[in-house]
Protein backbone atom coordinates (compact mmCIF):
# COMPACT_ATOMS: atom_id res chain seq x y z
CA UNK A 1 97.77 96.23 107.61
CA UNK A 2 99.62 99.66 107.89
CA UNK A 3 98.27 102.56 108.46
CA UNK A 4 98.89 104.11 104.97
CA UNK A 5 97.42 100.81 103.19
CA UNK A 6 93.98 101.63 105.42
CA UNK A 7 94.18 105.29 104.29
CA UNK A 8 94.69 104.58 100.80
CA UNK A 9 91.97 101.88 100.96
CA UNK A 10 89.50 104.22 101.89
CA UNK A 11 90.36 107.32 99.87
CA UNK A 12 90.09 104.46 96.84
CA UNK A 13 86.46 102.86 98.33
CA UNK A 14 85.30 107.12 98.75
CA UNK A 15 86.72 108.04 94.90
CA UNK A 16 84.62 105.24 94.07
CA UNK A 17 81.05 106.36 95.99
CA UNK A 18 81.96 109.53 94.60
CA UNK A 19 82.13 108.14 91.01
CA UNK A 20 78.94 106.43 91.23
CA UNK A 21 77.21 109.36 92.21
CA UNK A 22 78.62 111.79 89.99
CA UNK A 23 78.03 109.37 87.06
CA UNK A 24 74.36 108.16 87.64
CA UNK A 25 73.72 106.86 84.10
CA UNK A 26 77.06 104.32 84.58
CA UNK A 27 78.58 102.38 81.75
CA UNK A 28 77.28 100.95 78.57
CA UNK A 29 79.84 97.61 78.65
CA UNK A 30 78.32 96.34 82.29
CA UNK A 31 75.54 94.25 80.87
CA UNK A 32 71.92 94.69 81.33
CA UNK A 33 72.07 94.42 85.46
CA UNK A 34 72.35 98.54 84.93
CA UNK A 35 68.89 99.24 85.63
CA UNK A 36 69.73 102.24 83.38
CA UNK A 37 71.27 100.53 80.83
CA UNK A 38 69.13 102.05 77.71
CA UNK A 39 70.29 105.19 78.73
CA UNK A 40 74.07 104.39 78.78
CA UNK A 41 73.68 102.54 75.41
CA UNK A 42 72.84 106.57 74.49
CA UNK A 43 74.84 108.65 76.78
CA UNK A 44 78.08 106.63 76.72
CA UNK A 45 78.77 106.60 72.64
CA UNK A 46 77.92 110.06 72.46
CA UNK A 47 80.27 111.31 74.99
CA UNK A 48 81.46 114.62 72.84
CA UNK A 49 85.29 113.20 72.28
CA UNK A 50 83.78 109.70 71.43
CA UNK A 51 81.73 110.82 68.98
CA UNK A 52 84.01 113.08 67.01
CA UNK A 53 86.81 110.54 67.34
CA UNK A 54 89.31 112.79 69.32
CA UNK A 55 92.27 111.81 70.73
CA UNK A 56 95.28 112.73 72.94
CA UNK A 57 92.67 114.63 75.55
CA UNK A 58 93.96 115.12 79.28
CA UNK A 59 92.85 112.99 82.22
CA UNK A 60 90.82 116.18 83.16
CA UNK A 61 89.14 117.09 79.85
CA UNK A 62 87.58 113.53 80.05
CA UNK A 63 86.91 113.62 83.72
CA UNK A 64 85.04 117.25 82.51
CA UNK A 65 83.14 115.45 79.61
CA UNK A 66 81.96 112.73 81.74
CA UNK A 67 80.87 115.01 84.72
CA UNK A 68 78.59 117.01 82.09
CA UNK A 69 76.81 114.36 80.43
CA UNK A 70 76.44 111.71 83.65
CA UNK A 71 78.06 108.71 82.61
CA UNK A 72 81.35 107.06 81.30
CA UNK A 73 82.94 103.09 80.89
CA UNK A 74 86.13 102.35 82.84
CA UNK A 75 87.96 105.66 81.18
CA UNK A 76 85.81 108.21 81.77
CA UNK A 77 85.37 106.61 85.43
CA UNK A 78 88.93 105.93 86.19
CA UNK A 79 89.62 110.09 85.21
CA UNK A 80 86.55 110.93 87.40
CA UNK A 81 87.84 109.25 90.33
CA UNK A 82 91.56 110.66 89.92
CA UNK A 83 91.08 114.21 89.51
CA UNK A 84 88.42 113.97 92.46
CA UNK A 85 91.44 112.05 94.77
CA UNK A 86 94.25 114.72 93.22
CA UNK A 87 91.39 117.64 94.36
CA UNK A 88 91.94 116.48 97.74
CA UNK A 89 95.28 115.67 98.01
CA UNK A 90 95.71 112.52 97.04
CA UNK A 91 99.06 111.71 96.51
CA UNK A 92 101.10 109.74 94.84
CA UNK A 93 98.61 108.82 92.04
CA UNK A 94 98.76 107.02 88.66
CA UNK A 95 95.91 107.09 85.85
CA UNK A 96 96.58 104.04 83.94
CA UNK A 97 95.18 102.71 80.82
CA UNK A 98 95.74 99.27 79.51
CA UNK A 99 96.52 98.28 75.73
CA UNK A 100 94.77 95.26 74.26
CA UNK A 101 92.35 94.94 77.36
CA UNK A 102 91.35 98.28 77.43
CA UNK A 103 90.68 98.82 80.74
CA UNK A 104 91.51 101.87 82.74
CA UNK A 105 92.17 102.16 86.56
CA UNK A 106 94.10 104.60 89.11
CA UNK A 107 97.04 103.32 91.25
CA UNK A 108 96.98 105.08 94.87
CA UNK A 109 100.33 104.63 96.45
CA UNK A 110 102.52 103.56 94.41
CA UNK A 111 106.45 103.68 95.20
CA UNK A 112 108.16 106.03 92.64
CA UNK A 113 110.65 103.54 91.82
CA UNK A 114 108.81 100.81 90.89
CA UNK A 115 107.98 99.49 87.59
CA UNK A 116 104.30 100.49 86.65
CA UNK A 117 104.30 96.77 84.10
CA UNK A 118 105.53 94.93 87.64
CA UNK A 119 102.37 95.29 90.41
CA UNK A 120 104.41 93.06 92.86
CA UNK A 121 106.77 95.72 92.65
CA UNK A 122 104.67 98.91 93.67
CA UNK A 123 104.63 97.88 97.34
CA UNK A 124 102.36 97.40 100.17
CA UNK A 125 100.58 100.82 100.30
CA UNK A 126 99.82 100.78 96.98
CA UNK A 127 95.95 100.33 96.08
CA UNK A 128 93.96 99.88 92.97
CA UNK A 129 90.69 102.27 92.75
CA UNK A 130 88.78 100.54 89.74
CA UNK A 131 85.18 102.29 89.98
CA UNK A 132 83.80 100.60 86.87
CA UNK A 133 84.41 96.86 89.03
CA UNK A 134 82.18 98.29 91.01
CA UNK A 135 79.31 98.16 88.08
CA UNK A 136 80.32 94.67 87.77
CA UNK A 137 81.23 92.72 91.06
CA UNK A 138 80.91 95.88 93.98
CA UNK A 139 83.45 97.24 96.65
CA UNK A 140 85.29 94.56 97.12
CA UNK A 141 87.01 94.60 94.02
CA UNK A 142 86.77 98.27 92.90
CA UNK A 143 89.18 99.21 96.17
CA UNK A 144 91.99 96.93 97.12
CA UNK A 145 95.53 96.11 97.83
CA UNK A 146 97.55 96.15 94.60
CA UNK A 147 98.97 93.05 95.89
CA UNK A 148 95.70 91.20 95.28
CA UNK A 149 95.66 92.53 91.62
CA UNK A 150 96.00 88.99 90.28
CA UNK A 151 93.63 86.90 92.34
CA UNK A 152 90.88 89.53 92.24
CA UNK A 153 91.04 89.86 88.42
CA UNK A 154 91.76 85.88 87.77
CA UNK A 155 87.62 84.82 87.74
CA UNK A 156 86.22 88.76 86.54
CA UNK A 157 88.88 89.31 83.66
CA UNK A 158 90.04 87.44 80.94
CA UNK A 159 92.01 88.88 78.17
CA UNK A 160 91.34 89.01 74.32
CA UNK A 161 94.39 89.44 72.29
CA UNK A 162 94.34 89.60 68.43
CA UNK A 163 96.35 87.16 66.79
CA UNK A 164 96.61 86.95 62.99
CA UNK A 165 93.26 87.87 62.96
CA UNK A 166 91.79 85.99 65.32
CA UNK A 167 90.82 86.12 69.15
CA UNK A 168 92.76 84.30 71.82
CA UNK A 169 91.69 84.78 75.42
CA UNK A 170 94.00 84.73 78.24
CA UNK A 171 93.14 84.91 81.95
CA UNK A 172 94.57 86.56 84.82
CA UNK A 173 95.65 83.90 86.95
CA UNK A 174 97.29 83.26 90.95
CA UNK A 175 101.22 84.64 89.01
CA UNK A 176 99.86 88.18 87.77
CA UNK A 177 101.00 86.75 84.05
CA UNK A 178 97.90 88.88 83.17
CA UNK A 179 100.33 91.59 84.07
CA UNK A 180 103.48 90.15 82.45
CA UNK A 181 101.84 89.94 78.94
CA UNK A 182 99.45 93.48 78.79
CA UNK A 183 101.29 96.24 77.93
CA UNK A 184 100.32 100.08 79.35
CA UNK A 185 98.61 102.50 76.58
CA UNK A 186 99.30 105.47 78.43
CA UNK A 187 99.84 106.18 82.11
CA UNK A 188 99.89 109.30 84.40
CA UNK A 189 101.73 109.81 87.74
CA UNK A 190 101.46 112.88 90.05
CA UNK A 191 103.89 113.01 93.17
């Protein structure tokens, strides 16, 4: 392991400690293990741009929002965690959100020329910092190699996708084709 992969492991594993304790309340999509899941049901839909419905807010204005009120799901946590790693100098970093799975994550590391649709293609220092995994399954797959993408997602995630109307679910498997068949809703790098 180089040194830069064990540096970017560990800024990802601290963003996500940080987001923990900065969000106490936690997510209202984790299930009932939350011990203060009553209070995310709450907190979570009434998160001010939730509630009124508004869209096309920064990274940092939801990272803000969450802060204030305590709690978030995997976007409000994913925009916690980045502006807290680009505070300190984190660099390069990549907010992404996901269409049809709707899950949101930040990329540590990733080579500016690869292709943000291809993980085997942002290299070996790049690292996946996924604090709402944590909720759900704990360190070990909230802060990893990107390279493991596929094989740590392949028994936690599967995939609904509309189709005429109805749901089909897909699930990451040992090929990434999780990866070949998502697309990206929105995505920000800083270099």
């Amino acid at each position: 392991m180089s040194e830069t992969l064990q540096t970017n492991l560990e800024w990802s594993r601290e963003a996500v400690r940080y987001v923990e304790a900065a969000l106490p309340i936690g997510a209202d999509n984790v299930g009932e293990d939350n011990p203060l899941f009553a209070q995310a049901e709450e907190c979570v839909p009434n998160l001010s741009y939730r509630a009124s419905g508004e869209k096309g807010l920064s990274v940092g204005q939801i990272a803000d929002i969450a802060l204030k009120s305590g709690c978030g799901c995997c976007g409000e946590q994913s925009a916690v965690a980045f502006q807290w790693l680009l505070q300190r100098g984190v660099r390069p970093l990549d907010w992404v959100e996901r269409g049809l799975i709707n899950h949101a994550f930040v990329v540590i590391g990733r080579k500016a020329d690869s292709f943000i649709k291809d993980h085997t293609s942002w290299g070996e220092d790049a690292v996946v910092c996924d604090p709402w995994m944590y909720d759900q399954y704990g360190m070990d797959v909230s802060a990893y190699p990107a390279c493991e993408i596929a094989t740590k997602w392949q028994d936690k995630y599967a995939v609904r996708i509309m189709k005429d109307g109805r749901a089909t679910w897909y699930e990451a498997n040992e090929d990434g084709l999780i990866w070949k068949s998502i697309f990206f809703k929105s995505h920000k790098r800083i270099d």
